[in-house]
Protein backbone atom coordinates (compact mmCIF):
# COMPACT_ATOMS: atom_id res chain seq x y z
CA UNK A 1 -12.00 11.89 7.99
CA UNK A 2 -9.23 13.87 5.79
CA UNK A 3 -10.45 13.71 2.38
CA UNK A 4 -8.48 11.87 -0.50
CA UNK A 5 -7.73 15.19 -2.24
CA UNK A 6 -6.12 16.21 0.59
CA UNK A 7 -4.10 13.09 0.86
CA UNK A 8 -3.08 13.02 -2.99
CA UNK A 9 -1.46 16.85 -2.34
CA UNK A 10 0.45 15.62 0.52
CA UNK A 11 1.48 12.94 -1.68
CA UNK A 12 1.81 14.69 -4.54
CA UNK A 13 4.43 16.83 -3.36
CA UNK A 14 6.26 14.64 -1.55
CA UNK A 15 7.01 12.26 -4.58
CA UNK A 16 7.96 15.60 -6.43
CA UNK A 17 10.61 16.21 -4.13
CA UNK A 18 11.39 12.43 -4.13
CA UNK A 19 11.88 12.39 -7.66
CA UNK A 20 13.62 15.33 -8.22
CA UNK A 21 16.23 13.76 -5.64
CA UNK A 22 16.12 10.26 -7.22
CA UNK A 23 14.66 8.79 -4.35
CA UNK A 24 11.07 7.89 -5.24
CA UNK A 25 11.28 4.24 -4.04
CA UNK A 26 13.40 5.05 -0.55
CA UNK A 27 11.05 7.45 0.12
CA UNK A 28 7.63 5.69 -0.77
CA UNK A 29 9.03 2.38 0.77
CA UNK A 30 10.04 4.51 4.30
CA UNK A 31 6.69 5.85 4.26
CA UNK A 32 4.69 2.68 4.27
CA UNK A 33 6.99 1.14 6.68
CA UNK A 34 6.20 3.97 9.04
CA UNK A 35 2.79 3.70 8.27
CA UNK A 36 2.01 0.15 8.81
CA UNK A 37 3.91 0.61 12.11
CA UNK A 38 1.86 3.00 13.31
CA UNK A 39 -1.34 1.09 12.28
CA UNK A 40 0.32 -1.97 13.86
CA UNK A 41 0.64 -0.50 17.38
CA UNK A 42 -1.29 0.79 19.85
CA UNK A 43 0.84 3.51 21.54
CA UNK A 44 1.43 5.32 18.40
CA UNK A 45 -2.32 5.35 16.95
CA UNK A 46 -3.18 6.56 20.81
CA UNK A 47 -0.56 9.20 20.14
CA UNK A 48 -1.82 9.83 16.42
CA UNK A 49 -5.51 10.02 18.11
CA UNK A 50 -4.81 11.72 21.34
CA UNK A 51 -5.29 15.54 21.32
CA UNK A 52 -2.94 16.02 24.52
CA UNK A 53 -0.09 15.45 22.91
CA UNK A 54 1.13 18.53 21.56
CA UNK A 55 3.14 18.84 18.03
CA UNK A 56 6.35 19.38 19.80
CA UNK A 57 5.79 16.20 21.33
CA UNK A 58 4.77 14.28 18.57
CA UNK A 59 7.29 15.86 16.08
CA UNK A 60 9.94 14.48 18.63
CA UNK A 61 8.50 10.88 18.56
CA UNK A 62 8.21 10.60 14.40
CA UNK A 63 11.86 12.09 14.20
CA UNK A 64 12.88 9.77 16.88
CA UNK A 65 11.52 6.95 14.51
CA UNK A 66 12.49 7.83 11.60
CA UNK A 67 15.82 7.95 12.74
CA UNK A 68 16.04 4.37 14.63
CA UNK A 69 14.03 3.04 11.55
CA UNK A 70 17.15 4.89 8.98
CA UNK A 71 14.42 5.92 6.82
CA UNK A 72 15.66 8.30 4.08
CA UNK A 73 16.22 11.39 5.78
CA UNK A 74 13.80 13.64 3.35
CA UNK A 75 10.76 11.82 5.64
CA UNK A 76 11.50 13.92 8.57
CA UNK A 77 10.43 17.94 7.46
CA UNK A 78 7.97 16.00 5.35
CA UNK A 79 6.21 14.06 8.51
CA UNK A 80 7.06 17.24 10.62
CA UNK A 81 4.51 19.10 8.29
CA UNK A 82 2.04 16.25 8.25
CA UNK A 83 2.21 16.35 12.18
CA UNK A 84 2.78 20.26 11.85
CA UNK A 85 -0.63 20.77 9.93
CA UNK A 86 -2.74 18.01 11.74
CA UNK A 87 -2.81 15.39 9.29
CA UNK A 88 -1.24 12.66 11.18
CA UNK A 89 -5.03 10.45 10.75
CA UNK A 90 -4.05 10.72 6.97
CA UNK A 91 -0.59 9.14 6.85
CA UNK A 92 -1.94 5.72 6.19
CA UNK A 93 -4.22 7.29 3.04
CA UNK A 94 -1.27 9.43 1.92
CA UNK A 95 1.80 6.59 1.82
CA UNK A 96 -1.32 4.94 -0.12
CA UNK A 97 -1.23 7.48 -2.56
CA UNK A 98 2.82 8.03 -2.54
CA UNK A 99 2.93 4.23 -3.17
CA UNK A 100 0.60 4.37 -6.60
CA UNK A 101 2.33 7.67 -7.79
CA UNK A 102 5.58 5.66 -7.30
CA UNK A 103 4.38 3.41 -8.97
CA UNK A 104 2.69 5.04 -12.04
CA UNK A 105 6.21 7.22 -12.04
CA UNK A 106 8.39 3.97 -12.51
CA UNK A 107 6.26 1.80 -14.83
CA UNK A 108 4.78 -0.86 -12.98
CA UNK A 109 1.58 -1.72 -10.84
CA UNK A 110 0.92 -3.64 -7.93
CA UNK A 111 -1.37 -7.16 -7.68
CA UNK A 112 -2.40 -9.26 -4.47
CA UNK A 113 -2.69 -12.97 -5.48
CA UNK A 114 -4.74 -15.24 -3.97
CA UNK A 115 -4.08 -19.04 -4.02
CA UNK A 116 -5.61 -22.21 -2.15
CA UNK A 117 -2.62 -23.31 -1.82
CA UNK A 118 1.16 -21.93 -1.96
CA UNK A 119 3.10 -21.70 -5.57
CA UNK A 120 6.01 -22.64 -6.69
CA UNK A 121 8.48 -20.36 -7.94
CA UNK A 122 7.83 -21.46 -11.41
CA UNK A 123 4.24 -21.14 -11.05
CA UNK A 124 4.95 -17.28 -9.87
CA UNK A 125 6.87 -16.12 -12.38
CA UNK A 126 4.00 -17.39 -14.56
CA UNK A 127 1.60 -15.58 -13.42
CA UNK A 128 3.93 -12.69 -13.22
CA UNK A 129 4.53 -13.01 -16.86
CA UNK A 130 1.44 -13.10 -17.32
CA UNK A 131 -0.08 -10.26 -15.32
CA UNK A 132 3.02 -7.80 -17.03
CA UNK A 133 1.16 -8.90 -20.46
CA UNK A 134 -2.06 -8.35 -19.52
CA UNK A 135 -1.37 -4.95 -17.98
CA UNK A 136 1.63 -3.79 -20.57
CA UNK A 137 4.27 -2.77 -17.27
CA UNK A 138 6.06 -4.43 -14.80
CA UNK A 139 3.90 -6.29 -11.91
CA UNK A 140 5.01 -6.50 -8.66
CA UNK A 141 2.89 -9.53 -7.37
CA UNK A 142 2.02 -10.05 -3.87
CA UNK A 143 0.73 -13.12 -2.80
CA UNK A 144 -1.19 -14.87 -0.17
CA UNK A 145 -3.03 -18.16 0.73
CA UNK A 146 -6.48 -19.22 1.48
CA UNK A 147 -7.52 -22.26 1.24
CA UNK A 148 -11.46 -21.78 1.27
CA UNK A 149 -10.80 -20.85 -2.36
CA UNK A 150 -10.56 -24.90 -2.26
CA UNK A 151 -8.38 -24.27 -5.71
CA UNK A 152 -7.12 -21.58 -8.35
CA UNK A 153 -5.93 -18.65 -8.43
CA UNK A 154 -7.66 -14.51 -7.77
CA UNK A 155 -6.34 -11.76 -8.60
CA UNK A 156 -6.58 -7.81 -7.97
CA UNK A 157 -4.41 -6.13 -10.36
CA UNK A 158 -5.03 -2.39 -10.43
CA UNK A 159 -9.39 -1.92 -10.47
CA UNK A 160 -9.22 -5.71 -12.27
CA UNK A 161 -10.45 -8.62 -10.22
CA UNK A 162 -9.88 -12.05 -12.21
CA UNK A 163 -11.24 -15.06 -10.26
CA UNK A 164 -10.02 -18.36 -11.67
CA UNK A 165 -11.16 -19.94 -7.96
CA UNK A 166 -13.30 -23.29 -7.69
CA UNK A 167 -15.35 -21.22 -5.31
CA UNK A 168 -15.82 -17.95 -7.78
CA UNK A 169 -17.03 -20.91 -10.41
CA UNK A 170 -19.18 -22.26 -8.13
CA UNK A 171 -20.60 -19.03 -6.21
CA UNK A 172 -21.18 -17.78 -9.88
CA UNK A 173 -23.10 -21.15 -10.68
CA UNK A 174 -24.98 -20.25 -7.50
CA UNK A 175 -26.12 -17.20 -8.78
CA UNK A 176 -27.22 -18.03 -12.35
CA UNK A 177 -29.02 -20.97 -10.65
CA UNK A 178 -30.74 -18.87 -8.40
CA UNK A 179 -31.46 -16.30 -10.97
CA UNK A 180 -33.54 -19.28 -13.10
């Protein structure tokens, strides 16, 4: 395991150079793309993994997809070094930490939603509203559905976890119960 500090200088640096282009979001947003693919398949976490493939080789492959991909073109030298410097098994930690520097750089943060059910538009921009009040910046709100929540509304913003579920009442009712 590649520890975070490691990860947070890759990152680091590469959002430096992002910003100094003016290319913080292509760049953090070709990243994770290229990370989630590689976490998605197989082949390329066998070739991430594999110790016979050599650097040539898998320098070739990540230019190869960075190209068919048209990911902004200051990815290449920067996954070159990653691959160059054996710190492939970090990419996934490291577009982590491009994606919050991004973030932090541009004024805004990042929540996951959780809903029993799926909201409306109006109901979105709600909580949106309210989430960018709460936290003083922009919000970019993700969202998702599951309906064991049976109804309300959870949220992660940031270190922040605000449960407004019927389940998070009830598990909490559960507890104080049990703690009687």
């Amino acid at each position: 395991m590649i520890p975070a500090a490691i990860s947070l200088r890759y990152a680091r640096a590469l959002v430096g150079l992002a910003d100094e282009g003016g290319r913080l979001e292509a760049v953090a947003d070709g990243l994770s793309q290229l990370s989630a693919l590689c976490e998605q398949h197989h082949d390329l976490r066998l070739l991430i993994r594999h110790p016979s493939f050599s650097i040539a080789q898998r320098s070739a492959i990540f230019n190869d997809l960075i190209s068919r991909l048209d990911l902004d073109h200051l990815l290449r030298p920067f996954v070159g070094l990653v691959v160059e410097k054996g710190r492939l098994l970090a990419l996934s930690a490291i577009s982590e930490s491009v994606q919050n520097l991004t973030d932090e750089k541009l004024g805004r943060m990042r929540a996951q939603a959780v809903s029993a059910v799926v909201m409306t538009a109006a109901q979105l921009a709600s909580v949106t509203a309210a989430l960018e009040k709460r936290a003083g910046c922009r919000v970019l709100l993700e969202t998702s559905v599951d309906a064991s929540l049976i109804a309300g509304l959870q949220v992660q913003l940031g270190h922040e976890l605000l449960d407004g579920t019927v389940k998070g009442r009830l598990d909490r009712l559960g507890q104080q119960l049990l703690a009687k």
